[in-house]
Protein backbone atom coordinates (compact mmCIF):
# COMPACT_ATOMS: atom_id res chain seq x y z
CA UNK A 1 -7.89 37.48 -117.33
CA UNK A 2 -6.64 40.59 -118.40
CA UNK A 3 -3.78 41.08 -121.40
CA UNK A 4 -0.64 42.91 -121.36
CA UNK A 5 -0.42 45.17 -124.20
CA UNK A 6 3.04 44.45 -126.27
CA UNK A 7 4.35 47.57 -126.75
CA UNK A 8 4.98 48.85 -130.82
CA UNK A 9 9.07 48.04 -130.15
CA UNK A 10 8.22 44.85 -128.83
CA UNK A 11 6.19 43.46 -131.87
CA UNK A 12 8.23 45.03 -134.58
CA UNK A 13 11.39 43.21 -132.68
CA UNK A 14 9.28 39.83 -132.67
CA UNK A 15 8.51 39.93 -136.11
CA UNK A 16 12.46 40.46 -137.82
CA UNK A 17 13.92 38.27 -134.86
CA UNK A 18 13.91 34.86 -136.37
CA UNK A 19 14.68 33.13 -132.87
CA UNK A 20 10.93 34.29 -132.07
CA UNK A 21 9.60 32.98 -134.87
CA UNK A 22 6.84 30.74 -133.40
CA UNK A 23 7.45 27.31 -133.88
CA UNK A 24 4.92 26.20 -135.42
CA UNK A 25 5.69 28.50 -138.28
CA UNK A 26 9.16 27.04 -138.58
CA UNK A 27 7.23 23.49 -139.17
CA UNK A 28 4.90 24.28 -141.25
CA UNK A 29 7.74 26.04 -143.89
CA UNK A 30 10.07 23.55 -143.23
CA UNK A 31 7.66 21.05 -144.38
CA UNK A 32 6.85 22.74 -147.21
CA UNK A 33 10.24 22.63 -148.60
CA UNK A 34 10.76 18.86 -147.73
CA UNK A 35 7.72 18.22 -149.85
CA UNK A 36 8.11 20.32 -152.70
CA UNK A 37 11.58 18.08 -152.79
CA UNK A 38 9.99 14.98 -152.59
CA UNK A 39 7.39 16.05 -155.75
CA UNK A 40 10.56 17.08 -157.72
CA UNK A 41 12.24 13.62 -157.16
CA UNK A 42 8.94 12.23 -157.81
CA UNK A 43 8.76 13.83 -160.92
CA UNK A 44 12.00 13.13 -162.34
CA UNK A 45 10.84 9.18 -161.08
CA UNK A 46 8.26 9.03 -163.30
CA UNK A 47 9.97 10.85 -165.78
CA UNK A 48 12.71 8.58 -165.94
CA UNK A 49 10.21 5.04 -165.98
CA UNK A 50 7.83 6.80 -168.41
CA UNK A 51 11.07 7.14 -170.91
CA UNK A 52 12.49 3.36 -170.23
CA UNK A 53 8.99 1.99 -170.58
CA UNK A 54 8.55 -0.24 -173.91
CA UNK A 55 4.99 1.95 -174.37
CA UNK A 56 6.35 4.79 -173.05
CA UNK A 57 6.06 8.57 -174.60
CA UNK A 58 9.64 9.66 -174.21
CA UNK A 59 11.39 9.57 -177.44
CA UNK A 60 9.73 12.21 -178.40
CA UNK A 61 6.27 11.55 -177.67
CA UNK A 62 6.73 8.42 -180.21
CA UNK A 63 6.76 4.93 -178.49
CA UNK A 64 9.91 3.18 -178.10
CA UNK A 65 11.10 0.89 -180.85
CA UNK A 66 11.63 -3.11 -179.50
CA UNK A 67 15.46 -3.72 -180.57
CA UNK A 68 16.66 -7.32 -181.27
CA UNK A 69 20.15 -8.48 -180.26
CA UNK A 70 21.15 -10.04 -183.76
CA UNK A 71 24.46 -12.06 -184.10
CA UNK A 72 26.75 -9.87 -186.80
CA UNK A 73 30.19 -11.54 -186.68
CA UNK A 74 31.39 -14.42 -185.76
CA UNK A 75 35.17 -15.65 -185.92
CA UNK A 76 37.11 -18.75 -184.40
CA UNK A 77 40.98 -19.53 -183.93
CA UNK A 78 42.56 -23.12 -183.43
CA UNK A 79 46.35 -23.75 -182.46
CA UNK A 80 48.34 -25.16 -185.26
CA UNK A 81 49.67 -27.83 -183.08
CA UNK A 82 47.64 -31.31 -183.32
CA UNK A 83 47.57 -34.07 -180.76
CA UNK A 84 46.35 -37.40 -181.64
CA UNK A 85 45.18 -39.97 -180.02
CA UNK A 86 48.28 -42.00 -180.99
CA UNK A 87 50.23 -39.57 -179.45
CA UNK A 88 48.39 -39.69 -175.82
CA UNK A 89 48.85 -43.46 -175.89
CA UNK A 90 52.56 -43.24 -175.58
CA UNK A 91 51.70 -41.23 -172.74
CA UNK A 92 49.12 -43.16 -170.91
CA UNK A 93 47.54 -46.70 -171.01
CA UNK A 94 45.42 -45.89 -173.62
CA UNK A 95 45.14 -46.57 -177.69
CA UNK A 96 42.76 -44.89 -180.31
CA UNK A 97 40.39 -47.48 -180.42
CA UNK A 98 39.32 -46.68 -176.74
CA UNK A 99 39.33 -43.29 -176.99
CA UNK A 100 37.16 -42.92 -180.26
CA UNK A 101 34.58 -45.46 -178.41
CA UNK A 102 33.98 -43.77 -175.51
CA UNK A 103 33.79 -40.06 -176.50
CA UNK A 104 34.23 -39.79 -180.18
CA UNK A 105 37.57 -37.57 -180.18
CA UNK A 106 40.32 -38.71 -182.41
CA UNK A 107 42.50 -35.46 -181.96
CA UNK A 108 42.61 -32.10 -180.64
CA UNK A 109 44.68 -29.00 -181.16
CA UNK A 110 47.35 -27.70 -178.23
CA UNK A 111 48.90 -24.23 -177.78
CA UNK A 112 52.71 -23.99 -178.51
CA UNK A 113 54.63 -21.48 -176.79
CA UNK A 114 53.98 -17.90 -176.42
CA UNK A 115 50.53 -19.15 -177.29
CA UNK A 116 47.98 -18.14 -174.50
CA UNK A 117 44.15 -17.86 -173.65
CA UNK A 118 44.66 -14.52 -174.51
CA UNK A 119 46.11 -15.13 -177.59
CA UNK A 120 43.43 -17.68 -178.83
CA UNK A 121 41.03 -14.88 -177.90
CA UNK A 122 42.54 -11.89 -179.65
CA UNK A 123 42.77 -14.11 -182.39
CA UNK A 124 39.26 -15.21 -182.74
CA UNK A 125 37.74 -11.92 -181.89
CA UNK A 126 39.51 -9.61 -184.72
CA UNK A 127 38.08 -12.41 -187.13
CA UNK A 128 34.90 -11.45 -185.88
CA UNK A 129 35.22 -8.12 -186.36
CA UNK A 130 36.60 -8.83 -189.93
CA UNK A 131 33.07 -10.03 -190.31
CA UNK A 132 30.83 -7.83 -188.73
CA UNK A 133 33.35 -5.63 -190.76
CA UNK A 134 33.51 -3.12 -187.60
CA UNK A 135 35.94 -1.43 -185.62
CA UNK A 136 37.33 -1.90 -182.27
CA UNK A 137 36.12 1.95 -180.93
CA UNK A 138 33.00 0.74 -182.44
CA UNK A 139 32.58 -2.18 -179.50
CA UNK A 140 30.72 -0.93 -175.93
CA UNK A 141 31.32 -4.21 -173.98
CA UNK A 142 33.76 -7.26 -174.05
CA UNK A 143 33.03 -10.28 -172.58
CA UNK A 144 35.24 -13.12 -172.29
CA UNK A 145 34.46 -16.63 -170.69
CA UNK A 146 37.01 -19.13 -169.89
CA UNK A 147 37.79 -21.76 -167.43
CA UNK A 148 41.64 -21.35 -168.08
CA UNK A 149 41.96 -17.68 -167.98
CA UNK A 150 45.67 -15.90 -168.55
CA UNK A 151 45.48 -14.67 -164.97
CA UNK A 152 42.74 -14.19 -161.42
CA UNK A 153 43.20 -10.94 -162.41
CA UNK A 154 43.82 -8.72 -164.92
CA UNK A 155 40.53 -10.07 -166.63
CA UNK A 156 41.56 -11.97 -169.88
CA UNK A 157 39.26 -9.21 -171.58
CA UNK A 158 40.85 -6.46 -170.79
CA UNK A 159 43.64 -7.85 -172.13
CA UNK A 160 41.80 -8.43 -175.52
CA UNK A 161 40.69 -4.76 -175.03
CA UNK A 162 43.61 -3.37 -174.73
CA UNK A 163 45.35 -4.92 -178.01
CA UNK A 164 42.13 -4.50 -179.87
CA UNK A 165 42.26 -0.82 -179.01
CA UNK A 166 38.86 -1.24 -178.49
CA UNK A 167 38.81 2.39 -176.21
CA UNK A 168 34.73 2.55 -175.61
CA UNK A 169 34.46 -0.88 -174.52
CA UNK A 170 33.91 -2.09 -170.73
CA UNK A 171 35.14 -5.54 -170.05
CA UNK A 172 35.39 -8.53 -167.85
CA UNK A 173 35.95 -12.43 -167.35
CA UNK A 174 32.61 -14.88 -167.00
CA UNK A 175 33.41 -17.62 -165.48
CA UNK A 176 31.15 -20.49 -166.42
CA UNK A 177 33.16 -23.00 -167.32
CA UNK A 178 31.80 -24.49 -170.45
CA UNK A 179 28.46 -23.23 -170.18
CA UNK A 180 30.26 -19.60 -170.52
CA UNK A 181 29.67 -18.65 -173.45
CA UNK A 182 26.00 -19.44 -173.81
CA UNK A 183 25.84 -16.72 -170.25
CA UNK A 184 27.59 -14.14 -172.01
CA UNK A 185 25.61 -14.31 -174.97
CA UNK A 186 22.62 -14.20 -172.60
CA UNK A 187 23.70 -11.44 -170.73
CA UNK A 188 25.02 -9.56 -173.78
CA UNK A 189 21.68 -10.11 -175.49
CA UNK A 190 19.73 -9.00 -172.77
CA UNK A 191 21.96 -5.61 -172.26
CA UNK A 192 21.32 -4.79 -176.14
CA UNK A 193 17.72 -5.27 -176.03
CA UNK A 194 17.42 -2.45 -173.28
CA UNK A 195 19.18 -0.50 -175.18
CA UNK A 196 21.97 0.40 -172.64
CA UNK A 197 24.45 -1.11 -174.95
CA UNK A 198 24.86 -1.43 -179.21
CA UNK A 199 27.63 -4.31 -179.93
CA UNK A 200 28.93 -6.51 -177.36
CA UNK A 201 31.91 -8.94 -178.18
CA UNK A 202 31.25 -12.73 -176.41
CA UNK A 203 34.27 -14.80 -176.77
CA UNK A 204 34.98 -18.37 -175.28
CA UNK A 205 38.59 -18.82 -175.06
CA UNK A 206 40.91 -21.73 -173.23
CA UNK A 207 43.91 -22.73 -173.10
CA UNK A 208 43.30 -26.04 -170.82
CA UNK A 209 45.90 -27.77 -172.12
CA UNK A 210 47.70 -26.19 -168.98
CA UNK A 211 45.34 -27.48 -166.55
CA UNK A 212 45.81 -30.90 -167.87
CA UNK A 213 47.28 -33.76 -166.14
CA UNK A 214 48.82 -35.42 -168.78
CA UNK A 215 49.41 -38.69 -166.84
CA UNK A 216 45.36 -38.91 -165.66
CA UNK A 217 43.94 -41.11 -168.25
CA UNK A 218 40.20 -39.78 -167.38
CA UNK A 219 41.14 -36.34 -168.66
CA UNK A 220 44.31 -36.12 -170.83
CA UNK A 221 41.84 -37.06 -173.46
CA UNK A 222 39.01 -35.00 -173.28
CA UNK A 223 40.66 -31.28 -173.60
CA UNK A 224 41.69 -29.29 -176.23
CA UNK A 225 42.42 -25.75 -176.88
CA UNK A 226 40.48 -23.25 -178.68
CA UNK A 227 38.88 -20.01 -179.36
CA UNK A 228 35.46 -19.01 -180.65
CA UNK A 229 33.96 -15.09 -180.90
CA UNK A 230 30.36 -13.26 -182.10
CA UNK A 231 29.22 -9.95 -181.95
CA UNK A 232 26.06 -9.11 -181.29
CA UNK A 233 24.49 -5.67 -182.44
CA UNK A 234 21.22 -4.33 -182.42
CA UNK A 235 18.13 -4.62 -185.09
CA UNK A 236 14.53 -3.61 -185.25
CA UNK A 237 13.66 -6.69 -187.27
CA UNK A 238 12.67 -9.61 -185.01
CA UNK A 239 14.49 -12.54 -184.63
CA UNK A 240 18.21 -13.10 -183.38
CA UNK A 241 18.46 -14.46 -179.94
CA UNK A 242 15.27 -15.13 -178.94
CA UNK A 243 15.77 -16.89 -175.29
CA UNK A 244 18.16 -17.89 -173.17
CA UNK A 245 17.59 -20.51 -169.95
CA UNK A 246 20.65 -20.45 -167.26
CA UNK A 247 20.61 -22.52 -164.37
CA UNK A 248 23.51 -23.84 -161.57
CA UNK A 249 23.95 -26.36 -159.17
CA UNK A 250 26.76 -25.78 -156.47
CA UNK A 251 26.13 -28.82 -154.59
CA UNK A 252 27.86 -30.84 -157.65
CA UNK A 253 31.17 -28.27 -157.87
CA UNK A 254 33.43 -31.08 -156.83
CA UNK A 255 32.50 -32.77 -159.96
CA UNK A 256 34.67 -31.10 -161.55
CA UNK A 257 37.09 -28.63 -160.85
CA UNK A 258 40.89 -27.33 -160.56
CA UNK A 259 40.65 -27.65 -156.86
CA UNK A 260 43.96 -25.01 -155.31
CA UNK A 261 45.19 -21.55 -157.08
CA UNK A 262 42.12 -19.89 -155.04
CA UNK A 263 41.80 -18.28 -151.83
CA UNK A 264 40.66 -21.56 -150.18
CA UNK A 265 43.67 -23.76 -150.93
CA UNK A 266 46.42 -21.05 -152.08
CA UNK A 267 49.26 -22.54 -154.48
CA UNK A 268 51.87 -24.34 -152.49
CA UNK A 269 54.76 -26.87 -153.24
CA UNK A 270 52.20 -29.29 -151.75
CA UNK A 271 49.32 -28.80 -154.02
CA UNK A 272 51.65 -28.53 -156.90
CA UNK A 273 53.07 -31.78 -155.97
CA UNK A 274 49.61 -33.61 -155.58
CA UNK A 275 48.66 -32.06 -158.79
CA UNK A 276 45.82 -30.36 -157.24
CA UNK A 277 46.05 -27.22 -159.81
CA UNK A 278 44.89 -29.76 -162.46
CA UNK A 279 41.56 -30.74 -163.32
CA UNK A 280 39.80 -33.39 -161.80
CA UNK A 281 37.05 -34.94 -162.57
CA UNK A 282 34.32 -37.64 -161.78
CA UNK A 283 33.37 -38.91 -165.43
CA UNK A 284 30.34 -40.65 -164.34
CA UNK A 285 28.92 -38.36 -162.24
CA UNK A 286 29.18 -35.85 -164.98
CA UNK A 287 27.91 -37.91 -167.39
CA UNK A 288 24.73 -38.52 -165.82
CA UNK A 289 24.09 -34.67 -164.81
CA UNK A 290 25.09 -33.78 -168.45
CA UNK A 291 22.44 -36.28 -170.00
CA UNK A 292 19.63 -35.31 -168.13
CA UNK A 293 20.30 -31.43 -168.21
CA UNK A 294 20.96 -31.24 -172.10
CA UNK A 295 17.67 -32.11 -173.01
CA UNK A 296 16.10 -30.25 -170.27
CA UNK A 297 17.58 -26.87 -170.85
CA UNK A 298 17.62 -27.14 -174.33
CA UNK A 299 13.26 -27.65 -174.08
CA UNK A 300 12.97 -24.82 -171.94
CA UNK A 301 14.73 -22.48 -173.84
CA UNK A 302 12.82 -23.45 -177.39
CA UNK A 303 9.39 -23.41 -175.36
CA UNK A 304 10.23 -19.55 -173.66
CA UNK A 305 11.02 -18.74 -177.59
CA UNK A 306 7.77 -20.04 -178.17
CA UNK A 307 8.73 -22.70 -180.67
CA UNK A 308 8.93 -26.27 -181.08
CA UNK A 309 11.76 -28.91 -181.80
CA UNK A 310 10.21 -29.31 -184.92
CA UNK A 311 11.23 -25.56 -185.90
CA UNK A 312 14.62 -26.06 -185.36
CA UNK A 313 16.60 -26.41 -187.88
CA UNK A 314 19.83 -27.24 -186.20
CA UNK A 315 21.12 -28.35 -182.45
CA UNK A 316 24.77 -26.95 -181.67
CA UNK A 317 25.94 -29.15 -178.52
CA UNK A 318 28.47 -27.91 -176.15
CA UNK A 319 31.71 -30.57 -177.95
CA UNK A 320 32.04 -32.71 -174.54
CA UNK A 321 31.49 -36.42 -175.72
CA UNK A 322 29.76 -38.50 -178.51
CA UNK A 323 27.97 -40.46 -176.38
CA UNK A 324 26.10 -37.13 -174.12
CA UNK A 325 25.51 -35.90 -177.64
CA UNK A 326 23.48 -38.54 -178.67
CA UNK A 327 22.15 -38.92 -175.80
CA UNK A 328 20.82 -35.45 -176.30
CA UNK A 329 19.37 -35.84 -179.27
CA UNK A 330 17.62 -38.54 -178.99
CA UNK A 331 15.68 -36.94 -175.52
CA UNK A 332 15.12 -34.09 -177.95
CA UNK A 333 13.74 -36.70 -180.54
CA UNK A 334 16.02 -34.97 -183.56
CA UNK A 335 18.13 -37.11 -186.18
CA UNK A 336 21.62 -36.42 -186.44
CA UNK A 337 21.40 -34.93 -189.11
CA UNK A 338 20.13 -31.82 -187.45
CA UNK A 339 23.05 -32.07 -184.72
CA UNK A 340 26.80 -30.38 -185.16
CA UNK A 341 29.22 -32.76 -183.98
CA UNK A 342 32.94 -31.62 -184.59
CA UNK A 343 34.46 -32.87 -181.55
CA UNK A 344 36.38 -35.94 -183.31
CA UNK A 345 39.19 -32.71 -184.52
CA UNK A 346 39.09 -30.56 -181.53
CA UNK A 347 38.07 -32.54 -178.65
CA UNK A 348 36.51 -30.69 -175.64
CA UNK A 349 37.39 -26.75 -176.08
CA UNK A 350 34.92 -25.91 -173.03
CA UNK A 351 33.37 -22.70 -172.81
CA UNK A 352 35.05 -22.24 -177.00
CA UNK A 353 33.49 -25.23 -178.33
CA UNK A 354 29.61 -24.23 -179.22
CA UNK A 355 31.05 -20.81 -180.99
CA UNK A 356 34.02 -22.76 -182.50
CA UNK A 357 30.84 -25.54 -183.99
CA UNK A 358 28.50 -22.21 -184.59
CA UNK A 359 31.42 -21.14 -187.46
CA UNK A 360 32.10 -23.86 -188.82
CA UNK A 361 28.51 -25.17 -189.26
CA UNK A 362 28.43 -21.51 -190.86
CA UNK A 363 31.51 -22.08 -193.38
CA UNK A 364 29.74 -26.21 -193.82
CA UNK A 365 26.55 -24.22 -195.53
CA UNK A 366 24.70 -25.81 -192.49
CA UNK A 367 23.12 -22.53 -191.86
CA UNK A 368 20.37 -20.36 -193.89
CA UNK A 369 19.09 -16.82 -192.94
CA UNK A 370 15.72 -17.84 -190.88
CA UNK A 371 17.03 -21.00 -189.42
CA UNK A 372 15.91 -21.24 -186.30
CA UNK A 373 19.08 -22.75 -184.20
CA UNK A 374 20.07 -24.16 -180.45
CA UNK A 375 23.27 -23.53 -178.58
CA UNK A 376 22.91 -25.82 -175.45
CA UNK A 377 25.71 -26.41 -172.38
CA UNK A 378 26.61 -27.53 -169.49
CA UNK A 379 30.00 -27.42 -167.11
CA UNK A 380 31.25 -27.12 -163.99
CA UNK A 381 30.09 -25.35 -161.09
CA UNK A 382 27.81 -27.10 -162.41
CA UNK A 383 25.85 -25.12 -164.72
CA UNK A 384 24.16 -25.22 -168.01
CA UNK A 385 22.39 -23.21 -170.57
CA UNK A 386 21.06 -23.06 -173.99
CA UNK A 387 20.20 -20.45 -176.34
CA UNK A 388 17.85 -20.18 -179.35
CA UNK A 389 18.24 -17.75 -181.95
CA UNK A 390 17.21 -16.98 -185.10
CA UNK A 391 19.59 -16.77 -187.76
CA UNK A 392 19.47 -13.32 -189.86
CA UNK A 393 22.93 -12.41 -190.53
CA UNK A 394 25.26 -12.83 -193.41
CA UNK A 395 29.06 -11.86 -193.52
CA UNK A 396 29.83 -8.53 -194.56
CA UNK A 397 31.06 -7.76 -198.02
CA UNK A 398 34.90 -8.24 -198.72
CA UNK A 399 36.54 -4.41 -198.45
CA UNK A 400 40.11 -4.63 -198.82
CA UNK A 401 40.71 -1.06 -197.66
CA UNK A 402 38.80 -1.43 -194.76
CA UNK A 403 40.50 -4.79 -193.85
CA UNK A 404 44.06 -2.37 -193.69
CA UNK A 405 42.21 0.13 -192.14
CA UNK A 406 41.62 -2.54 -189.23
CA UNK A 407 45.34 -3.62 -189.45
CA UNK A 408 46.43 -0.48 -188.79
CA UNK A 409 44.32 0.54 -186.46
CA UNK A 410 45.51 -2.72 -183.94
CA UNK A 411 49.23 -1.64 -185.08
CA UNK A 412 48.06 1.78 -183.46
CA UNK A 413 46.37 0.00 -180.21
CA UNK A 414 49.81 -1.19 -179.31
CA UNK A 415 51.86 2.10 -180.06
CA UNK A 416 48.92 3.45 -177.41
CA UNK A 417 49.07 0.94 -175.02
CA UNK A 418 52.98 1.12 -174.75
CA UNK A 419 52.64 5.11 -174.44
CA UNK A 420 50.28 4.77 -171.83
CA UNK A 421 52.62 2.46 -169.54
CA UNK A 422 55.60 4.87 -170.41
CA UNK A 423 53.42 7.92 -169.13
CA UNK A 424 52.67 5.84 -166.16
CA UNK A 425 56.18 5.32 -165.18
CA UNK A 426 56.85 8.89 -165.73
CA UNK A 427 53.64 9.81 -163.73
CA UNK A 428 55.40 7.45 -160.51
CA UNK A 429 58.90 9.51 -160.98
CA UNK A 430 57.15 13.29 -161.49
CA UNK A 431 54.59 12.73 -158.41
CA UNK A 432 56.30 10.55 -156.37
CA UNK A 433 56.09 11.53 -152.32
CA UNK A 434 58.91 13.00 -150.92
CA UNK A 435 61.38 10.46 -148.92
CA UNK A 436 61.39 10.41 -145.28
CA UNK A 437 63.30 13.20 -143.69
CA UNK A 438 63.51 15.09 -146.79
């Protein structure tokens, strides 16, 4: 077979005209470029990992240093108002006697008005900072966890946020009922240790009073209101929280709950007028589940920390009822002694009542530096948790000017806040699209 010469034109054109570029050429360099790509992501990958890694070699070439989510503040707020048992039984059909028998509360404290959730939790969480003796801007997250939050939506924390003027902080609502609080501290502690966050504020907050059905016997008794608040920060010196165990069962939600205000049975005047934006509840059934899951939750947790009940110096129960509380205990095998009970004065403060106990077994001289402690819960939903952590902190000294420092700088918070929503209006009226037909 014989070849036809290409002519010098014809090869010259060939070799400029990039629509004659053989095809396989094309591949080949297209190729190349897709996996020189791929090393560079590759790369960065690894580069990232290698820096996250606990052993790692970023930093600096120095390995990472473990940090320890420590508690640092801690603050609580109670209404003023007190309700006694005395008081219910002019209510109900009901007398102190009973009440004090079957769940060991002999009053609790009620929100008065232009009290709020929110309120409670504002409250609560500038005490905390009062002892962590830090500043709002100095927060990176705010959690708050509530069954009776001030609305679905703005989140109860942002709220808090916003009047703290706490302007670097993220924020949102937990909802856990009253295991809440023992989930945000798990989730808080968790965030710290990885370093993607330094202080976190976990507050338990409710106002249930609301949700109460004043003429249900069952549950007119059991609730109070409350507010409870710690910040965790970060620490290179072991100890602080040291494990957390959450866990939830769906199939017992009916157990307790506020049944309509959702999306599956919106508020009506016929589920206002069967009460069904109230809580209900099936005491026994609750009872039971709360029994068995105290102990249960509270082993796992001090076995994960790597301890035993004989290390611990002191069980904080979620406040629900004398009787689940001893219950507890005595599954766990510890005295009294070693168990904070102050549900008699506050009665059932839900997702508030293990940081409300947590202070004042604090201001009781019930806690030393090294204790070893457990926060254990349970709620609807149903869910439960517990929490053990190592006690290191101690409250910051007393500093007058920084205490007015703090004052001012919440005065300020609100002066910003009420700027912002002026600018917003003005923002509507300057950019506001033009009417039809104009």
């Amino acid at each position: 077979m014989i070849e036809t010469p290409i002519s010098t034109e014809e090869q010259t054109i060939e070799e400029q005209s990039p629509s004659r570029e053989p095809v396989r050429h094309k591949f080949r360099r297209t190729a190349r470029r897709e996996l020189d790509r791929t090393t560079a992501r590759l790369r960065q990958l690894g580069s990232r990992l290698k820096r996250n890694l606990p052993n790692g070699n970023g930093n600096g070439g120095r390995p990472r240093k473990l940090r320890h989510a420590h508690i640092i503040g801690w603050g609580k707020y109670l209404p003023e108002k007190v309700l006694t048992n005395a008081e219910i039984a002019l209510k109900v059909e009901t007398d102190d006697e009973w009440i004090v028998a079957r769940t060991g509360i002999r009053e609790r404290r009620i929100v008065s008005e232009g009290e709020s959730t929110a309120t409670l939790a504002l409250a609560a969480a500038r005490s905390a900072l009062e002892t962590a003796d830090l500043n709002p801007a100095d927060l990176d997250l705010i959690i708050v966890a509530s069954a009776s939050p001030e609305h679905l939506f703005p989140a109860t924390a942002c709220l808090v946020q916003d009047e703290l003027g706490a302007t670097n902080a993220g924020a949102f609502d937990l909802s856990a009922a009253c295991s809440g609080w023992i989930y945000g501290v798990s989730l808080a502690s968790q965030a710290i240790a990885t370093g993607s966050i330094d202080y976190a504020l976990v507050i338990g907050a409710e106002a249930l009073s609301r949700f109460v059905n004043w003429e249900d016997r069952v549950t007119c008794i059991l609730f109070g209101d409350g507010a409870g608040a710690v910040i965790l920060g970060p620490s290179e010196r072991p100890g602080g929280v040291l494990s957390t165990v959450l866990g939830a069962d769906g199939s017992g939600g009916q157990t307790l709950s506020v049944p309509a205000g959702g999306s599956r049975m919106p508020a009506s005047a016929e589920t206002v007028s069967n009460g069904l934006h109230m809580i209900h509840m099936d005491g026994r059934k609750v009872f039971r589940f709360a029994t068995r899951v105290m102990r249960r939750a509270a082993t796992e947790a001090v076995e994960k920390a790597g301890l035993t009940m004989d290390d611990i110096a002191l069980l904080i129960p979620h406040q629900a009822n004398i009787r689940i509380i001893e219950s507890a205990a005595r599954g766990l095998k510890l005295p009294m002694e070693r168990v904070f009970v102050n549900l008699d004065r506050y009665g059932n403060t839900s997702s508030a009542s293990i940081p409300i106990a947590l202070c004042e077994a604090l201001e009781a001289g019930q806690i030393e530096p090294d204790d070893q402690l457990v926060a254990v819960g349970f709620g609807a939903g149903l869910t439960w948790g517990a929490a053990v952590i190592q006690w290191m902190a101690t409250p910051a000294p007393e500093r007058p000017w920084r205490t007015r420092s703090r004052a001012a700088l919440y005065r300020l918070a609100r002066v910003r806040s009420a700027l912002r929503r002026l600018w917003r209006r003005i923002e509507t009226w300057l950019f506001r699209p033009p009417a039809p037909g104009a």
